[in-house]
N, C-alpha and C. Protein backbone atom coordinates (compact mmCIF):
# COMPACT_ATOMS: atom_id res chain seq x y z
N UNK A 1 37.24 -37.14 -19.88
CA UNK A 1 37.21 -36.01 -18.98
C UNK A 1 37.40 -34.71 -19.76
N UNK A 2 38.12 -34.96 -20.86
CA UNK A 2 38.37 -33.51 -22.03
C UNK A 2 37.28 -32.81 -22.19
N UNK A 3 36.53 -34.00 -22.86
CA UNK A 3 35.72 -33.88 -24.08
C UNK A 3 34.33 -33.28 -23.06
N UNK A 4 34.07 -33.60 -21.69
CA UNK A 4 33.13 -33.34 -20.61
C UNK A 4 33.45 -31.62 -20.37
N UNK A 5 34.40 -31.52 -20.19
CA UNK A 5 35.11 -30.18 -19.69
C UNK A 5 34.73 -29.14 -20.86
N UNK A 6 35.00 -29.30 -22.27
CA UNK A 6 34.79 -28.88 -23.27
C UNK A 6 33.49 -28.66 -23.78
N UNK A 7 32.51 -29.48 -23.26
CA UNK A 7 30.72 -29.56 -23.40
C UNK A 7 30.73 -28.52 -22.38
N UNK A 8 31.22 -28.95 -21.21
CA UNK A 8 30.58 -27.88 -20.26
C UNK A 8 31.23 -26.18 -20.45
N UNK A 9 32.29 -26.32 -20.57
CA UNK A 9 32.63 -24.40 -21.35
C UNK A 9 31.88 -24.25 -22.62
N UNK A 10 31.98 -25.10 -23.80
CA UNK A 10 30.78 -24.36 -24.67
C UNK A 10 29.44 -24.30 -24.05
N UNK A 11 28.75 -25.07 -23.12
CA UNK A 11 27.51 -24.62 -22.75
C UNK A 11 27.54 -23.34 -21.65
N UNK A 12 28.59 -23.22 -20.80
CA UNK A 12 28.90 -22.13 -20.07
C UNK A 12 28.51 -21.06 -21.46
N UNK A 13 29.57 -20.79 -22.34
CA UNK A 13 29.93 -19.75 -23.05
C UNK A 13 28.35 -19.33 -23.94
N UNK A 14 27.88 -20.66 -24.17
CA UNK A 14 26.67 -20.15 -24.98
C UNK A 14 25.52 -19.60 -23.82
N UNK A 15 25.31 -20.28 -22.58
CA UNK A 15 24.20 -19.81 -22.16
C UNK A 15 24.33 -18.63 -20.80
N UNK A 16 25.87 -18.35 -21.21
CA UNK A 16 26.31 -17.29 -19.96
C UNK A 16 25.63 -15.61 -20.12
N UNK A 17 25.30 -15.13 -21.35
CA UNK A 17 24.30 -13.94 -21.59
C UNK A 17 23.05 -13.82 -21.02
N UNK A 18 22.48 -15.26 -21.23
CA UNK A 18 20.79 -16.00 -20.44
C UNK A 18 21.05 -15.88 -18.86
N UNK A 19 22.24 -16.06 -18.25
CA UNK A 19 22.44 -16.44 -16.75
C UNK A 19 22.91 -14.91 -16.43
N UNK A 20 23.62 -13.99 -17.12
CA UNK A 20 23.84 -12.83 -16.40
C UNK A 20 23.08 -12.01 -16.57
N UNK A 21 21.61 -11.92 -17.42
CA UNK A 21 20.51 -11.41 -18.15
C UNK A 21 19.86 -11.68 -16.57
N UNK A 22 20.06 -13.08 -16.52
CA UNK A 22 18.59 -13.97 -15.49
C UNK A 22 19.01 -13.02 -13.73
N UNK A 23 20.34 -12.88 -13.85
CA UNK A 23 21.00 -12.23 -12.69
C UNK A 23 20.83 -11.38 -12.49
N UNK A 24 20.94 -10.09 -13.28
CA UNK A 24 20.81 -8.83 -13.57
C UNK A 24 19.55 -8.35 -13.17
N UNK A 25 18.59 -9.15 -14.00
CA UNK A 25 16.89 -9.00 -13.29
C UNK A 25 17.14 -9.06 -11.90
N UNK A 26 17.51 -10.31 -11.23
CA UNK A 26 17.73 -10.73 -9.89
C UNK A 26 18.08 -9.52 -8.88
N UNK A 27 19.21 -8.92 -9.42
CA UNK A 27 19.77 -8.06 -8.92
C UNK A 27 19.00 -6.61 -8.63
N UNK A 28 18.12 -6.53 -10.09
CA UNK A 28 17.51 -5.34 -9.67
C UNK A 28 16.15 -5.24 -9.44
N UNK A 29 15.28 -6.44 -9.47
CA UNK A 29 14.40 -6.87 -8.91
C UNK A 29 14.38 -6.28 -7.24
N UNK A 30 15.35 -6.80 -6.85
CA UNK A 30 15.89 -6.69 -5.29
C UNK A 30 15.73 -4.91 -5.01
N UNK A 31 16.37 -4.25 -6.03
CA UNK A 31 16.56 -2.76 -5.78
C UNK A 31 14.99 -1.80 -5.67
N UNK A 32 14.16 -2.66 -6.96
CA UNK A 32 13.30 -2.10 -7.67
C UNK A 32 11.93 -2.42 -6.41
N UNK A 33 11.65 -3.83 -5.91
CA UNK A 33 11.43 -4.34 -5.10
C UNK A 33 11.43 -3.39 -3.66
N UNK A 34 12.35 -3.05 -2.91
CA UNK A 34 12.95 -2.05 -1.96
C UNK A 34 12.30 -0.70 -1.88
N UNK A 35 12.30 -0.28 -3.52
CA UNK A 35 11.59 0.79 -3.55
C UNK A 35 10.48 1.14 -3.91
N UNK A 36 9.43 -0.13 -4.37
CA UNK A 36 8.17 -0.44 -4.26
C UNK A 36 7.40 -0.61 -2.65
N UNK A 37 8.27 -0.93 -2.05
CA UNK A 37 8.07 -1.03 -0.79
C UNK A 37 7.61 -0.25 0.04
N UNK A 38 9.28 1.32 -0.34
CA UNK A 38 8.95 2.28 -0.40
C UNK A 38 7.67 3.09 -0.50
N UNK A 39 7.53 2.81 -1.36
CA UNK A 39 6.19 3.83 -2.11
C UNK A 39 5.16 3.17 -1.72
N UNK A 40 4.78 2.02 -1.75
CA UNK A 40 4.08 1.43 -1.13
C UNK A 40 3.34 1.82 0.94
N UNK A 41 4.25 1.77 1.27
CA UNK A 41 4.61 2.20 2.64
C UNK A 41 3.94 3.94 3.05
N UNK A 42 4.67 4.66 1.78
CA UNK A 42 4.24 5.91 1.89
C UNK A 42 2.72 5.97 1.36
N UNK A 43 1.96 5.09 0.59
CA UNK A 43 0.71 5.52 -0.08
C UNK A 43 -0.26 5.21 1.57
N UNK A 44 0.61 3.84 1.90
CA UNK A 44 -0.35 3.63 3.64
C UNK A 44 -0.40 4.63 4.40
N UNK A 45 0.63 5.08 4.21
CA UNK A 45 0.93 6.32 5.33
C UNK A 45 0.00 7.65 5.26
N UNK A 46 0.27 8.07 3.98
CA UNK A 46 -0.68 8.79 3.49
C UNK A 46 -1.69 9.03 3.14
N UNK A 47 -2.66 7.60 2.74
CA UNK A 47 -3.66 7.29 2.74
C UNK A 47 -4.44 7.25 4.44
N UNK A 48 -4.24 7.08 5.21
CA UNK A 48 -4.31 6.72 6.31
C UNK A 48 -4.47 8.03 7.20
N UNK A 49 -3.46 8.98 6.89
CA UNK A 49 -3.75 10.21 7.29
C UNK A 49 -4.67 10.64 6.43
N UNK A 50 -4.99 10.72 5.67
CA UNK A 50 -6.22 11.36 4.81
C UNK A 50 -7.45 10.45 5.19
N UNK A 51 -7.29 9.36 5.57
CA UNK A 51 -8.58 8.66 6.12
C UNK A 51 -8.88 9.51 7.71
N UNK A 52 -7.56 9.60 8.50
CA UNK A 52 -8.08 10.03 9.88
C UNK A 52 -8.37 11.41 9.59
N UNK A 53 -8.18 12.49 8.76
CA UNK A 53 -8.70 13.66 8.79
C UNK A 53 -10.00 13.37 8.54
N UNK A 54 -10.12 12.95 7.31
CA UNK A 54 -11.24 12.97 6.99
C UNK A 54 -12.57 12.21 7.95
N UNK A 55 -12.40 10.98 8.85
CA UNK A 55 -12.96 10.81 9.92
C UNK A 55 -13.24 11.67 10.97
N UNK A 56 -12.25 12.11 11.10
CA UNK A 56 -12.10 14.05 12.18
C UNK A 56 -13.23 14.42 11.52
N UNK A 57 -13.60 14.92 10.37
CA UNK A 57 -14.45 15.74 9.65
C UNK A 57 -15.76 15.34 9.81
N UNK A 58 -15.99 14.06 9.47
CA UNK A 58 -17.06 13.33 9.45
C UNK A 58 -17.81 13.26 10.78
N UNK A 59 -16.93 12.62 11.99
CA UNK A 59 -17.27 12.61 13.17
C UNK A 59 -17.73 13.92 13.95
N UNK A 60 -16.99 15.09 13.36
CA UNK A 60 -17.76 16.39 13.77
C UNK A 60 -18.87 16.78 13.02
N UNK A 61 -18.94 16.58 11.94
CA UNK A 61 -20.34 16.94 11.04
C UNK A 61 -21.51 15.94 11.76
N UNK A 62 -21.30 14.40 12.17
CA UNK A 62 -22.54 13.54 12.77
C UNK A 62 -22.45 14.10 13.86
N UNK A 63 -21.70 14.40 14.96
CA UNK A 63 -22.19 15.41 16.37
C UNK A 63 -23.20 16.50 16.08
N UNK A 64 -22.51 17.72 14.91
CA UNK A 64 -23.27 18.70 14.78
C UNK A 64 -24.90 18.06 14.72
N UNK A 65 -25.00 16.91 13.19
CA UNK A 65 -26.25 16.63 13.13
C UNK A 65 -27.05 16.24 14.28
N UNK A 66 -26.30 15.08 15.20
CA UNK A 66 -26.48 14.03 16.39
C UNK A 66 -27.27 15.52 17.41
N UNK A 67 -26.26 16.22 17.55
CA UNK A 67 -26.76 17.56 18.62
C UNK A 67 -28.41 18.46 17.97
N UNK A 68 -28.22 18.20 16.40
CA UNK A 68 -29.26 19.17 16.31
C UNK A 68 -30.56 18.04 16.35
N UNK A 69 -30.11 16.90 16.31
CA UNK A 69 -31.68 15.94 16.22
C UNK A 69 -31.89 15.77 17.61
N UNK A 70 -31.14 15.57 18.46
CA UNK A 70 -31.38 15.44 20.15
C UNK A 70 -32.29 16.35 20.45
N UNK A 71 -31.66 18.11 19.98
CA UNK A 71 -31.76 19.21 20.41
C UNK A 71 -33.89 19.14 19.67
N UNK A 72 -33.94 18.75 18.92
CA UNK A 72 -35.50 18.70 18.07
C UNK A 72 -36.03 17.94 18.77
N UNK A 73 -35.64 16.81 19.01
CA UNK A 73 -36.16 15.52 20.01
C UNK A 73 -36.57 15.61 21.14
N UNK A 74 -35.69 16.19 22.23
CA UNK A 74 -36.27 17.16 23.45
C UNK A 74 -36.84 18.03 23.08
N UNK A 75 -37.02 19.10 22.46
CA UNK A 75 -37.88 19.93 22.35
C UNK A 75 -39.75 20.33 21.56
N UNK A 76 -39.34 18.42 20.86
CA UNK A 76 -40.91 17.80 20.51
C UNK A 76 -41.49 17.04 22.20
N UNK A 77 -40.63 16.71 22.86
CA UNK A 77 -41.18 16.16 24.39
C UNK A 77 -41.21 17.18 25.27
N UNK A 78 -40.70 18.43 25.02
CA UNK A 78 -40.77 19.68 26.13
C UNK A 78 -42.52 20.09 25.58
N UNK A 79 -42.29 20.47 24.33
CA UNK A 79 -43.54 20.73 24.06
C UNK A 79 -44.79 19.68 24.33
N UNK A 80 -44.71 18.51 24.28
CA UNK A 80 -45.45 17.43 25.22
C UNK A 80 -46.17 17.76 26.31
N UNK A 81 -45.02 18.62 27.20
CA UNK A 81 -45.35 18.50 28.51
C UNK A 81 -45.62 19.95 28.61
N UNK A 82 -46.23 20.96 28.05
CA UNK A 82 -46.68 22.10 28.28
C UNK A 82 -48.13 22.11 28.19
């Protein structure tokens, strides 16, 4: 039972730098993680509003066009009928 006890503190003692190293990551993985999330979260956010403006934009520029090809379209069938 000594000699067991004694294997297991020298293997504690030797591989305890590797396990609070392996922890440490663990630990700030978790933090680093959180605030990837973060930023992550905000690029959707922001991306997203810059998609709906820019749809705003778009969708009024195809009306303008939409209105001026209608507006040509009836007025090749008005002239039709003169």
């Amino acid at each position: 039972m000594f000699l067991s006890d004694v294997i297991a503190a020298v293997v504690f003692i030797l591989t305890y730098p590797t396990l609070n190293f392996i922890l440490q990551i663990h630990l700030y993985s978790e933090v680093i993680l959180e605030e990837v999330e973060k930023g992550i979260l905000f690029l959707r956010i922001s991306s997203l509003l810059i998609g709906l403006s820019s749809l705003k934009y778009y969708r009024g520029f195809l009306s303008e066009k939409k209105k001026s090809y209608l507006d040509n379209k009836y007025f090749e069938k008005f002239k039709e009928f003169k």
